[in-house]
N, C-alpha and C. Protein backbone atom coordinates (compact mmCIF):
# COMPACT_ATOMS: atom_id res chain seq x y z
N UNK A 1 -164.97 55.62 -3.32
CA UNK A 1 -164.25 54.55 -4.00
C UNK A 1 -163.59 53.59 -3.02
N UNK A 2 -163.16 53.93 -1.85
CA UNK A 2 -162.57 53.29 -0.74
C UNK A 2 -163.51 52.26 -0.67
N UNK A 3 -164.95 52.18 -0.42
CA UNK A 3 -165.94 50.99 0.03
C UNK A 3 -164.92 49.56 -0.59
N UNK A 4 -164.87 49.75 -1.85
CA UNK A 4 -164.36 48.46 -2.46
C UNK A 4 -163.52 47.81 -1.78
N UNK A 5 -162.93 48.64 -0.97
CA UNK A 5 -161.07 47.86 -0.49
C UNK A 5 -160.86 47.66 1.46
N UNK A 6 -162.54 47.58 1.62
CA UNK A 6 -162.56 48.11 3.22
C UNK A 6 -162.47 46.81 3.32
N UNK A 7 -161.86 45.92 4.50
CA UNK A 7 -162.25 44.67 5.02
C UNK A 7 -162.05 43.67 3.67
N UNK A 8 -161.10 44.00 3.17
CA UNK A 8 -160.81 43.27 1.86
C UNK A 8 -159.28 43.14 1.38
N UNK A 9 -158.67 41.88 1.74
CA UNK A 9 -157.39 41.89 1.05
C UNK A 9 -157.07 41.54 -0.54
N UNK A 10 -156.49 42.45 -1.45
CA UNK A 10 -156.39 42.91 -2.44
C UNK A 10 -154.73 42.55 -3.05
N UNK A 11 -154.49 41.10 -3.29
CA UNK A 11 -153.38 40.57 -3.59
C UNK A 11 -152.90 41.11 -4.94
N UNK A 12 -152.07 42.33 -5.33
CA UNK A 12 -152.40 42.76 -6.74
C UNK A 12 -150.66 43.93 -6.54
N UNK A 13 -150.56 44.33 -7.78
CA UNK A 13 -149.38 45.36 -7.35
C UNK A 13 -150.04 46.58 -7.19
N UNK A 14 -149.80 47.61 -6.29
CA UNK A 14 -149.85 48.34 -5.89
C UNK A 14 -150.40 49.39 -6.96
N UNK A 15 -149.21 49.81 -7.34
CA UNK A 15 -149.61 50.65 -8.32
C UNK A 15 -151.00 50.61 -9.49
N UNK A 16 -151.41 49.31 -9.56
CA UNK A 16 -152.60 49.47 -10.52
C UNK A 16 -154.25 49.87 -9.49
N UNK A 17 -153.66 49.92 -8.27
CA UNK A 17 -154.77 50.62 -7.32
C UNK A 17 -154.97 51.70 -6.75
N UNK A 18 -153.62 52.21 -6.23
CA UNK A 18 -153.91 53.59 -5.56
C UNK A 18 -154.38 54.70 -6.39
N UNK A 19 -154.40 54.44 -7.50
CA UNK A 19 -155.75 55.46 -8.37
C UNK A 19 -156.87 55.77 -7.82
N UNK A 20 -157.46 54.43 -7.39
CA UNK A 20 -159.00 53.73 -7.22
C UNK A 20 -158.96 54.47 -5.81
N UNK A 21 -157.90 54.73 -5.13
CA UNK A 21 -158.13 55.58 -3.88
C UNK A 21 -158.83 56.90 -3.67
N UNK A 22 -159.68 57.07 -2.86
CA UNK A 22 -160.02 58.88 -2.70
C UNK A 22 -158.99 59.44 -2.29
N UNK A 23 -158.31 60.70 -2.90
CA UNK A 23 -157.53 61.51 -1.86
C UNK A 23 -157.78 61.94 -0.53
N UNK A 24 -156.90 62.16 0.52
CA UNK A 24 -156.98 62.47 1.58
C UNK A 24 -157.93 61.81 2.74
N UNK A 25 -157.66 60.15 1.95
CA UNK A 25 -158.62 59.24 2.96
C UNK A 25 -157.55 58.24 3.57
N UNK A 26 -156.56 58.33 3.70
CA UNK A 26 -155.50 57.21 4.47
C UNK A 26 -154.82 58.23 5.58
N UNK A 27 -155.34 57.04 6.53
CA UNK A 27 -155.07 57.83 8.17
C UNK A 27 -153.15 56.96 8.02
N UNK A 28 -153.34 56.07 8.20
CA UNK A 28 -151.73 55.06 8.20
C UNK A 28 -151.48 54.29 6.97
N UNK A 29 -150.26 54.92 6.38
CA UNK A 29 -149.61 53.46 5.54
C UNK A 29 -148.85 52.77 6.11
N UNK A 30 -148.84 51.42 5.91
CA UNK A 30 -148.00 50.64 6.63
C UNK A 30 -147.81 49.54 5.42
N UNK A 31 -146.64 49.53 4.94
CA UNK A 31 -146.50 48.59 4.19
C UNK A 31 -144.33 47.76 4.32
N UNK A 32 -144.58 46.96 3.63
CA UNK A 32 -143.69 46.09 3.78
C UNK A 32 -143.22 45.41 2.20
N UNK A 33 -142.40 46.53 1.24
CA UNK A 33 -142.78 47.06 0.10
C UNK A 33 -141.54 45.36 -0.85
N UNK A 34 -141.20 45.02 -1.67
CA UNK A 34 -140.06 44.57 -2.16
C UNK A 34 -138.84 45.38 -1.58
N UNK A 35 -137.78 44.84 -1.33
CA UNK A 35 -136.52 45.07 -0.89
C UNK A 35 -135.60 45.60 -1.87
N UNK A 36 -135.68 45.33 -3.36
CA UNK A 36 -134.87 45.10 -3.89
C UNK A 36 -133.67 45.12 -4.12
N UNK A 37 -133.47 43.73 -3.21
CA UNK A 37 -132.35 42.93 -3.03
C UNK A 37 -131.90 41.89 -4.09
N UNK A 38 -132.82 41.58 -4.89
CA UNK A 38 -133.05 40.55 -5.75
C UNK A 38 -132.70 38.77 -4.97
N UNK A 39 -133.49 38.68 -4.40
CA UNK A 39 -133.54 37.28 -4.04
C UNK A 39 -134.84 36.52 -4.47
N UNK A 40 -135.79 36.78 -4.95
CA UNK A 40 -136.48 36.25 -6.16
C UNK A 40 -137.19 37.51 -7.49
N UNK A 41 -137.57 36.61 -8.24
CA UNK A 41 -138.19 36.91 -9.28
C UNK A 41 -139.07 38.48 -8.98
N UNK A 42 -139.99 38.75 -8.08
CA UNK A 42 -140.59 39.68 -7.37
C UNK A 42 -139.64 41.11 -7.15
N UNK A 43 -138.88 40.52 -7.08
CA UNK A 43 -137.54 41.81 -6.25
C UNK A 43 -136.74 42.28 -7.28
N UNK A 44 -136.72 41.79 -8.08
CA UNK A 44 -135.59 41.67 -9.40
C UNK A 44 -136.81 43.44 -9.74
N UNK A 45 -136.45 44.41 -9.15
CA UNK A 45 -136.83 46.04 -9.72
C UNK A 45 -136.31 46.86 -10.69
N UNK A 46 -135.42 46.20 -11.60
CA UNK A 46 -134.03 46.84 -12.32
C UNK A 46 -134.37 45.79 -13.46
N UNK A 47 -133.55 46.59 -14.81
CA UNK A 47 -133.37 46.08 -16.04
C UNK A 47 -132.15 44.79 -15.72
N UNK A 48 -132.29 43.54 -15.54
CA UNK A 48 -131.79 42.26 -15.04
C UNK A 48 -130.84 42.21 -16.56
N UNK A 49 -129.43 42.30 -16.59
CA UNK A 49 -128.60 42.13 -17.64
C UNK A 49 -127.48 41.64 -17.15
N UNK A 50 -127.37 40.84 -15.90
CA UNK A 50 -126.41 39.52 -15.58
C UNK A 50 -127.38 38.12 -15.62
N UNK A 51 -127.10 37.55 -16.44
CA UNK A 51 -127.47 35.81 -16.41
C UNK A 51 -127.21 35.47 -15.39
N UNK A 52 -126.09 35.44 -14.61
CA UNK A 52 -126.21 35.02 -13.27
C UNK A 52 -127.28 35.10 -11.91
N UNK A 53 -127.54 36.15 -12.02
CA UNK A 53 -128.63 36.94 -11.02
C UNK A 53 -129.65 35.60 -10.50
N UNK A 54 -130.17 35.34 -9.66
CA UNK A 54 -131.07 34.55 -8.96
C UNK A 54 -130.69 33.25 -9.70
N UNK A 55 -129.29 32.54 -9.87
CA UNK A 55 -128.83 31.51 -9.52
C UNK A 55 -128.02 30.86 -8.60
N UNK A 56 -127.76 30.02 -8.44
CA UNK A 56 -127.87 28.68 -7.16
C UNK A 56 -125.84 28.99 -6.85
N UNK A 57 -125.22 28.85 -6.01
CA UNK A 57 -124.29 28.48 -5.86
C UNK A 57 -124.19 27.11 -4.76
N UNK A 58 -122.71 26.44 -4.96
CA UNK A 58 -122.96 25.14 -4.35
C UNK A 58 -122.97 24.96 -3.09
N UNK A 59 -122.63 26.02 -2.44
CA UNK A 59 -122.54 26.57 -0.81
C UNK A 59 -124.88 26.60 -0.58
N UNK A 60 -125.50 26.95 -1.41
CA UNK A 60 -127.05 27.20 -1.26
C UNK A 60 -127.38 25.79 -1.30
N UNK A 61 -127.10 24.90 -1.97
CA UNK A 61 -127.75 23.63 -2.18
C UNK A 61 -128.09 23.27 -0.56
N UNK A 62 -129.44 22.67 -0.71
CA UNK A 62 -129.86 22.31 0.84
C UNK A 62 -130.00 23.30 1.79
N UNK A 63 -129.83 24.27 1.35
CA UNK A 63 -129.93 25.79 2.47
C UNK A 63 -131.76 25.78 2.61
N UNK A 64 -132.35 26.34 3.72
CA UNK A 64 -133.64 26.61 4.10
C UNK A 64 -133.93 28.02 3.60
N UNK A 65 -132.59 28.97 3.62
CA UNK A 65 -132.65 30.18 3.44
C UNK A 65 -131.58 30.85 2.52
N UNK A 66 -131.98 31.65 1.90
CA UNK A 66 -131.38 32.16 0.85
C UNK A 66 -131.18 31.13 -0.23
N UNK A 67 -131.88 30.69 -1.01
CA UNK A 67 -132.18 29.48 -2.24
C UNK A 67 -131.33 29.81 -3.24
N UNK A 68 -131.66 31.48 -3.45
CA UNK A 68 -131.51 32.02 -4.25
C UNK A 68 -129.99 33.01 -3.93
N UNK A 69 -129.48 33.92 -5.41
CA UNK A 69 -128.43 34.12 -4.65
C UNK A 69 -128.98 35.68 -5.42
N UNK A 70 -128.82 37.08 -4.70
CA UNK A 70 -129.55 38.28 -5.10
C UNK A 70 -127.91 38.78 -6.01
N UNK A 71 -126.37 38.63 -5.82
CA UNK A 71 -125.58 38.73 -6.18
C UNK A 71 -125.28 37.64 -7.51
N UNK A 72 -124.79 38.52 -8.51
CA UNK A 72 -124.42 37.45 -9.49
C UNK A 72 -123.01 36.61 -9.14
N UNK A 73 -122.87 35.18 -9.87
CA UNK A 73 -122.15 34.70 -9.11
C UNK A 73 -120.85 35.13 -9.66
N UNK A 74 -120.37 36.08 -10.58
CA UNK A 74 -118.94 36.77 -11.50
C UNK A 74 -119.65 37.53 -11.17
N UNK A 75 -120.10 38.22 -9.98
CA UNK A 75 -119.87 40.12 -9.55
C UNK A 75 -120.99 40.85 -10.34
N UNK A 76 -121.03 41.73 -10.93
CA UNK A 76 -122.16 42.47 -11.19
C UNK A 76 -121.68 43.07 -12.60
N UNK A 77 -122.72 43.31 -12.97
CA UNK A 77 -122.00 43.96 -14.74
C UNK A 77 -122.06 45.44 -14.22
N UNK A 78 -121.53 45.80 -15.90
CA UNK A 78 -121.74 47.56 -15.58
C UNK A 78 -122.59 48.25 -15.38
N UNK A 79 -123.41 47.56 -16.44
CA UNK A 79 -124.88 48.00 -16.02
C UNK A 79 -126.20 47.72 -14.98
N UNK A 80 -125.18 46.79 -13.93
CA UNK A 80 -126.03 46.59 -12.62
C UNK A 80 -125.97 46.83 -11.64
N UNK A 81 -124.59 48.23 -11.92
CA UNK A 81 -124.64 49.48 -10.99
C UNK A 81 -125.68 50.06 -10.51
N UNK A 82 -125.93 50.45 -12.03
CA UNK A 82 -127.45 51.29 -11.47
C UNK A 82 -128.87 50.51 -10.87
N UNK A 83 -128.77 49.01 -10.32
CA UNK A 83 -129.60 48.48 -9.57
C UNK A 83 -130.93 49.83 -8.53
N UNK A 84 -129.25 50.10 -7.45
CA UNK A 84 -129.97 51.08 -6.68
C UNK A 84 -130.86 52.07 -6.68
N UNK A 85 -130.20 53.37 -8.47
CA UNK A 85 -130.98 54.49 -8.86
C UNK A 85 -132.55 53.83 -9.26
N UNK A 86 -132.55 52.68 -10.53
CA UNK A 86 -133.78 52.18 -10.36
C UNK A 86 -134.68 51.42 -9.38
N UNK A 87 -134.20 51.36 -8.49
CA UNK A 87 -134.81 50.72 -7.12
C UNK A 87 -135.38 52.07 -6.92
N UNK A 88 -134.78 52.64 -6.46
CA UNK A 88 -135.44 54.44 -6.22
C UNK A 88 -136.28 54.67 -7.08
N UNK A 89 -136.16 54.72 -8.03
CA UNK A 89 -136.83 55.51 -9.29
C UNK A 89 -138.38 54.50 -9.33
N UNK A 90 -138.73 53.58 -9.19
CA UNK A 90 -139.56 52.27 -8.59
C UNK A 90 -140.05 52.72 -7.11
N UNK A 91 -139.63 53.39 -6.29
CA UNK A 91 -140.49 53.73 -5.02
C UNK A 91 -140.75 55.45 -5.38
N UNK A 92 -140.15 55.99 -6.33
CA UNK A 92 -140.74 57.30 -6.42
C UNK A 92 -141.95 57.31 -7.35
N UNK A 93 -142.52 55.98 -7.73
CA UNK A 93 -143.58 55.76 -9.08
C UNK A 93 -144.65 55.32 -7.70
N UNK A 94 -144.68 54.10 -6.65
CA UNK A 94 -145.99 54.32 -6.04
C UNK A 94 -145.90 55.65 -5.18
N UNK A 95 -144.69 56.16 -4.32
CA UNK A 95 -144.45 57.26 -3.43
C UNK A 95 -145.23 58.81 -4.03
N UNK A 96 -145.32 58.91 -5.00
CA UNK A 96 -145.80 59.96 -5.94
C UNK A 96 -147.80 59.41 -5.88
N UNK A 97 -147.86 58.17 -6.12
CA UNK A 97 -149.31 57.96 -6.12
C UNK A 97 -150.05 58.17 -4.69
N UNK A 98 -149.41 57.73 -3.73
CA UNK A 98 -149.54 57.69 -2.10
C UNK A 98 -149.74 59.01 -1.54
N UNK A 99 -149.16 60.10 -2.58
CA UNK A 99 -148.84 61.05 -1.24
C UNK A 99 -150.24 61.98 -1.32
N UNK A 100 -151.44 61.78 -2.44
CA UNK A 100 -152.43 62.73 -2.49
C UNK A 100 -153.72 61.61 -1.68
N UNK A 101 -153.29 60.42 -2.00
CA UNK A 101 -154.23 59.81 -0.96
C UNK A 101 -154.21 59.61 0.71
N UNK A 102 -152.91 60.67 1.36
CA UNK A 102 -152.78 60.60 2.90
C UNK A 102 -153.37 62.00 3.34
N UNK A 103 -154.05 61.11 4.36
CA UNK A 103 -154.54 62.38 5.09
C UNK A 103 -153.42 63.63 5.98
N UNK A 104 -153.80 64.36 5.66
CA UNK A 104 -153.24 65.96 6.22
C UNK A 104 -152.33 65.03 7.57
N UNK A 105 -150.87 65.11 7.94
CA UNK A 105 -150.17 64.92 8.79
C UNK A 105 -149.99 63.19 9.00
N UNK A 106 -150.69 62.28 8.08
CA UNK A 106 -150.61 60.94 8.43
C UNK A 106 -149.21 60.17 8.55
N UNK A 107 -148.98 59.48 9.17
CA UNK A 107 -147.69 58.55 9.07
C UNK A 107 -147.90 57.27 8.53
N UNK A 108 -146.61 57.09 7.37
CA UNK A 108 -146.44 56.46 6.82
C UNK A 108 -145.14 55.51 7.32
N UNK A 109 -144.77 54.14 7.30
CA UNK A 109 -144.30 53.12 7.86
C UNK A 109 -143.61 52.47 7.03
N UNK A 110 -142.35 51.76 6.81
CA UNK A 110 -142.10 51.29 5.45
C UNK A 110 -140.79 50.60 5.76
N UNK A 111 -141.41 49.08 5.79
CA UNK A 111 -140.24 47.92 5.76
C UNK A 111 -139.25 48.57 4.87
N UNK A 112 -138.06 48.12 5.03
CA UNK A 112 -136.88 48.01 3.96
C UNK A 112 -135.92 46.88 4.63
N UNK A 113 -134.95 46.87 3.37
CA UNK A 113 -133.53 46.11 3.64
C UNK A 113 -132.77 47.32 3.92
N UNK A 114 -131.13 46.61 4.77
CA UNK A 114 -130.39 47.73 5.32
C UNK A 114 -129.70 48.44 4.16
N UNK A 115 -129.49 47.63 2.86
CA UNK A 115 -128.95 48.30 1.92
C UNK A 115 -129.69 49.36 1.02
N UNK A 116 -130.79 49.41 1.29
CA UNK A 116 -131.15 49.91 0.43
C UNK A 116 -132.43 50.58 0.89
N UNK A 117 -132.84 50.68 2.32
CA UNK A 117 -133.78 51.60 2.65
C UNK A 117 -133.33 53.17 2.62
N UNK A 118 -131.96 53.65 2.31
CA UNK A 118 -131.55 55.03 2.06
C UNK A 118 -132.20 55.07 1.00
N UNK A 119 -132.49 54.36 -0.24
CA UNK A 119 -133.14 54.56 -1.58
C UNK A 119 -134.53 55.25 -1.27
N UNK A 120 -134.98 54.11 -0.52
CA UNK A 120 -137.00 54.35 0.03
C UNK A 120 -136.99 55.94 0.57
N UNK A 121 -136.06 56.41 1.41
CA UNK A 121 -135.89 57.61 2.31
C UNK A 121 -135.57 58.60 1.25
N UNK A 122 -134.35 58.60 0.18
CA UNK A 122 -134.63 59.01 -0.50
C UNK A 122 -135.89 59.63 -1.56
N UNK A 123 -136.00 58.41 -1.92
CA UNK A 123 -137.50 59.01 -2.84
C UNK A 123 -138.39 59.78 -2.46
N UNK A 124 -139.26 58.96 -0.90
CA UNK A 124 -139.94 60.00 -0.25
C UNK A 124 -139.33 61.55 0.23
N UNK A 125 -138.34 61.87 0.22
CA UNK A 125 -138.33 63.40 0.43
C UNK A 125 -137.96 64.02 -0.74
N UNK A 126 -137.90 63.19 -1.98
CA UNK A 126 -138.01 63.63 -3.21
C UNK A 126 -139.12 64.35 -3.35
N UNK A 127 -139.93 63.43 -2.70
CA UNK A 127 -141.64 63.68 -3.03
C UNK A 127 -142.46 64.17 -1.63
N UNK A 128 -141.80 65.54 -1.57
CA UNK A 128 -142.53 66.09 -0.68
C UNK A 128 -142.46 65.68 0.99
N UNK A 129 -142.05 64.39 1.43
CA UNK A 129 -142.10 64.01 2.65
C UNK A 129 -141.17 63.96 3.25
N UNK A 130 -141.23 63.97 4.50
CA UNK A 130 -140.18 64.16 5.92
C UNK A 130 -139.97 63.25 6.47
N UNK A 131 -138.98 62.72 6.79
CA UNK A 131 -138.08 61.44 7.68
C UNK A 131 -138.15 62.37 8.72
N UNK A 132 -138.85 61.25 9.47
CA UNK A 132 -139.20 61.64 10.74
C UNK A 132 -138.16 60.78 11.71
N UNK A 133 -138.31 59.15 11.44
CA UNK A 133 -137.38 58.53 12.64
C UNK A 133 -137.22 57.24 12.00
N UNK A 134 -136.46 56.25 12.50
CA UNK A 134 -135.99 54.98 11.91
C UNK A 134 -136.22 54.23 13.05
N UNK A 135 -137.15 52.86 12.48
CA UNK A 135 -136.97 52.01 13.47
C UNK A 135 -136.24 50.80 13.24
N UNK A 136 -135.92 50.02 14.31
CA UNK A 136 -135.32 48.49 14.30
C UNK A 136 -136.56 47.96 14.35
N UNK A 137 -136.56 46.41 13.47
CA UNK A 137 -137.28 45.27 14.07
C UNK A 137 -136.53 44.26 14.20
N UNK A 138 -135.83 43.62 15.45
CA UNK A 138 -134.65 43.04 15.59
C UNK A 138 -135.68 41.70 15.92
N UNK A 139 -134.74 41.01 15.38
CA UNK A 139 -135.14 39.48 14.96
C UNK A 139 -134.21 38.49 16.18
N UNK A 140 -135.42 37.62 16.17
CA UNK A 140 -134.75 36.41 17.59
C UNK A 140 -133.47 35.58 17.07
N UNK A 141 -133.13 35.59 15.65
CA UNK A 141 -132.45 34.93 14.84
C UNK A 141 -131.85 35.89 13.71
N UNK A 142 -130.86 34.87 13.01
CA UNK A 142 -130.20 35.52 11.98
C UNK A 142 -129.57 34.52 10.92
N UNK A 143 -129.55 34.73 9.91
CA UNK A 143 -128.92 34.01 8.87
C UNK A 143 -127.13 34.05 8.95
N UNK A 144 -126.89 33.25 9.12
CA UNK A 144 -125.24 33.80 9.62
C UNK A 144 -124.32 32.96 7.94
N UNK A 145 -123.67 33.75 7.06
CA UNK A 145 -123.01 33.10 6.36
C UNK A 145 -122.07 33.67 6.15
N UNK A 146 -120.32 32.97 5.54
CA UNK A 146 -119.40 32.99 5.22
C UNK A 146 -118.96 32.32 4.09
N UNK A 147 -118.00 33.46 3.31
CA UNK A 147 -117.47 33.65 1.96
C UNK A 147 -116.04 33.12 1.90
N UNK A 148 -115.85 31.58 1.44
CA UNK A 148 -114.20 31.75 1.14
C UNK A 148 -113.53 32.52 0.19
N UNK A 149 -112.76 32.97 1.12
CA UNK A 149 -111.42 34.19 0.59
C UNK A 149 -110.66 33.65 -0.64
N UNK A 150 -110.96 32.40 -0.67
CA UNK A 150 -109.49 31.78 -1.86
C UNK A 150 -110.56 32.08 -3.37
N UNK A 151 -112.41 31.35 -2.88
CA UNK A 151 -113.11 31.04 -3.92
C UNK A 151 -113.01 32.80 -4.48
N UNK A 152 -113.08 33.95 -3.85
CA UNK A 152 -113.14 35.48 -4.39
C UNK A 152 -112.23 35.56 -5.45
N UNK A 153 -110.72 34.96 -5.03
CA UNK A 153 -109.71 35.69 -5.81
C UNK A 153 -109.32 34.53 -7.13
N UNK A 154 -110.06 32.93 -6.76
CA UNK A 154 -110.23 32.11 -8.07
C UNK A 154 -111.11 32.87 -9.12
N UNK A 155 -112.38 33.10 -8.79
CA UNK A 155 -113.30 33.57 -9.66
C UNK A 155 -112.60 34.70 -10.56
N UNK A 156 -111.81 35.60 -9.88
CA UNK A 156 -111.30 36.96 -10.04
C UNK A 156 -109.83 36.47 -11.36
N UNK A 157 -109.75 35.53 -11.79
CA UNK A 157 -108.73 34.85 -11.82
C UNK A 157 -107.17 35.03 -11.38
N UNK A 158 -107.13 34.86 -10.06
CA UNK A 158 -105.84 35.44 -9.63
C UNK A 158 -106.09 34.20 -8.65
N UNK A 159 -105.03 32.91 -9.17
CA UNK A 159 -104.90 32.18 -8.09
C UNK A 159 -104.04 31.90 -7.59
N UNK A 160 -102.60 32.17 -7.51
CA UNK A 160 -102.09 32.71 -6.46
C UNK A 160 -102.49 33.53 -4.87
N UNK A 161 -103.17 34.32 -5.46
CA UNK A 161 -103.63 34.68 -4.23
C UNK A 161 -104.83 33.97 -3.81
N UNK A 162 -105.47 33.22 -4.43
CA UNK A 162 -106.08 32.18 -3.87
C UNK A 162 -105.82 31.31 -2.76
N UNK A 163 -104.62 30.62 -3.37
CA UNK A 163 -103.89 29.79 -2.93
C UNK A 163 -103.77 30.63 -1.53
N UNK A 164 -102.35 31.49 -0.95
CA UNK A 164 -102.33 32.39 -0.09
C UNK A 164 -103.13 32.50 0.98
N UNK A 165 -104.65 32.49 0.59
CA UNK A 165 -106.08 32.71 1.35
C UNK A 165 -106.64 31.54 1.65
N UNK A 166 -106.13 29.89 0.94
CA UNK A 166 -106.06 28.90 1.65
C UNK A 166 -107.40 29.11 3.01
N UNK A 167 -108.41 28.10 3.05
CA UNK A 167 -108.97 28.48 4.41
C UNK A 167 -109.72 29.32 4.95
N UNK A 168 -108.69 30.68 4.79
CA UNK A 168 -109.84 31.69 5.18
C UNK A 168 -111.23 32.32 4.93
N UNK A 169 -112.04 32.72 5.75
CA UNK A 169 -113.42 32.54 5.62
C UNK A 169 -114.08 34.37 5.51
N UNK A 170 -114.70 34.78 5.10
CA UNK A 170 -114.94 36.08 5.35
C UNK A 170 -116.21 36.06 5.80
N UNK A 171 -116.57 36.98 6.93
CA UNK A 171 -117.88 36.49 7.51
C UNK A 171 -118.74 37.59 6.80
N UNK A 172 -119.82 37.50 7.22
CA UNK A 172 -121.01 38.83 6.87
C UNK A 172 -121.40 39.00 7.85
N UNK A 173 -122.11 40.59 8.39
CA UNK A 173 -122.34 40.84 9.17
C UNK A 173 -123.56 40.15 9.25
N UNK A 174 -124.40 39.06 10.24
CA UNK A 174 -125.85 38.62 10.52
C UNK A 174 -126.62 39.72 10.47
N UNK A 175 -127.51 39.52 9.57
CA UNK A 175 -128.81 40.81 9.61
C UNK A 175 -130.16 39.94 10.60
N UNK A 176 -129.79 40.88 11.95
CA UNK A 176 -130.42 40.38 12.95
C UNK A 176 -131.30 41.51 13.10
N UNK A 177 -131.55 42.10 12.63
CA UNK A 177 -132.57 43.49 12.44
C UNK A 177 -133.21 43.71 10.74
N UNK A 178 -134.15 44.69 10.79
CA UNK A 178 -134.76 45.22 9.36
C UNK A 178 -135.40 46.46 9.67
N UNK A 179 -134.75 47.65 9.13
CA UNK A 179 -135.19 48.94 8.93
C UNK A 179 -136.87 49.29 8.72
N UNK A 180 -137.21 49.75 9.65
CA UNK A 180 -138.87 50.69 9.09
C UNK A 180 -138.48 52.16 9.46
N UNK A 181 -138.80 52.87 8.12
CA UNK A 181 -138.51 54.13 8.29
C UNK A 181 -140.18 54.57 8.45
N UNK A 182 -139.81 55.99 9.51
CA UNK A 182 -141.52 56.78 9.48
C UNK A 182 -141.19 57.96 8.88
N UNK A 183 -142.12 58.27 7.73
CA UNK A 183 -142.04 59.56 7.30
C UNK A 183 -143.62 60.38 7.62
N UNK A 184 -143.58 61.47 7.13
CA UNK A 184 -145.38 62.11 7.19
C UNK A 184 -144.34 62.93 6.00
N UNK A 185 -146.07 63.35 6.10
CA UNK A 185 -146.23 64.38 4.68
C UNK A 185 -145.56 65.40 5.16
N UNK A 186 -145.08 66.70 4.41
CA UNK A 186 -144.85 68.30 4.91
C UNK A 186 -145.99 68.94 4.70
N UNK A 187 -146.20 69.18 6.13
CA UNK A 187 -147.76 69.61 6.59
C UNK A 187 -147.59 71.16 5.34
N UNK A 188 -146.78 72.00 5.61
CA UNK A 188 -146.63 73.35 4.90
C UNK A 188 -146.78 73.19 3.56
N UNK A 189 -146.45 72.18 2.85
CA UNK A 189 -146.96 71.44 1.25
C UNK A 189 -148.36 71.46 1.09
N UNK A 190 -149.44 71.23 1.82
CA UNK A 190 -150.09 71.03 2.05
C UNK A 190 -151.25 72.37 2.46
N UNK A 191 -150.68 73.19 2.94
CA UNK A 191 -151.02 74.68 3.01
C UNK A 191 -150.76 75.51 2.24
N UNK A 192 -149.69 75.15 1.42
CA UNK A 192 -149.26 75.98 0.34
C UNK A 192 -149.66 74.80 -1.29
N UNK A 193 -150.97 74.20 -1.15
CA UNK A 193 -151.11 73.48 -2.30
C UNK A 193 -150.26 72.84 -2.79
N UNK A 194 -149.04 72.53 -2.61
CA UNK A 194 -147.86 71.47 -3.04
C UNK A 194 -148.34 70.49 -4.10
């Protein structure tokens, strides 16, 4: 079944293919999966129940980067706590399809964001696999932005302390790096039919 997908890029979601895979025919995965961070439409991995979510604030207008805003702009509802568990629960649906199509001891490779590649690491040793090591891919550049302190505690409606915060800027840390975690299978899963 592999012939189909040799020397062939296959623009499609994931999951409606690794069926079509033979088991125990992938020497390396290497993929570079959604983040879900929600900074577009694609990423949005969770039941979306803030209206706000992937709209504009006036600080983005004219920005090259970040268009979009992955934070709602009034904070997050209650129910977009659980963003993260379904982000997980979303890499344990292809992570579960992947793991009968790797060959005996293969390594697997797997972009993430910093917030949320504990989710990816998670799932996979849900499902049988071993975190092996974490890499950096540190970037020549960085998105560098800052949050006024007054606009937090207006929104919040407390302006007094707005006022107070006058000026001040809250920075973010620059994400001058991006997580690839390596996992492999548990070879002993594998000997013991797992």
């Amino acid at each position: 079944m592999n012939e189909n997908y040799i020397s062939k890029i296959t623009n499609a979601d994931c999951l409606e293919h690794l069926d079509n895979l033979d088991d125990q025919s992938i020497d390396l995965f290497l993929s570079d999966i959604p983040y879900g961070i929600c900074l577009d439409e694609w990423d949005v991995l969770h039941n979306n129940t803030n209206s706000a979510l992937l709209g504009k604030s006036p600080a983005q207008e004219g920005k090259s980067a970040f268009k979009r805003r992955g934070k709602p702009i009034n904070g997050w509802s209650r129910a977009d706590r659980n963003i993260g568990l379904e982000y997980e629960e979303w890499c344990r649906q292809w992570i579960k399809k992947i793991y009968p199509k790797m060959k005996t001891g293969a390594s697997l490779f797997v972009f993430g964001a910093r917030r949320t590649i504990h989710r990816v690491i998670n799932a996979f040793e849900n499902k049988n696999f071993l975190m092996k090591d974490m890499l950096a891919w540190k970037k020549v550049s960085a998105h560098h932005r800052a949050q006024r302190v007054s606009i937090v505690f207006e929104r919040r409606g407390l302006e007094e302390s707005a006022k107070e915060w006058e000026g001040w800027r809250l920075g973010n840390l620059a994400p001058i790096w991006e997580p690839n975690c390596m996992v492999h299978q548990a070879i002993s899963d594998r000997w013991n039919n797992c």
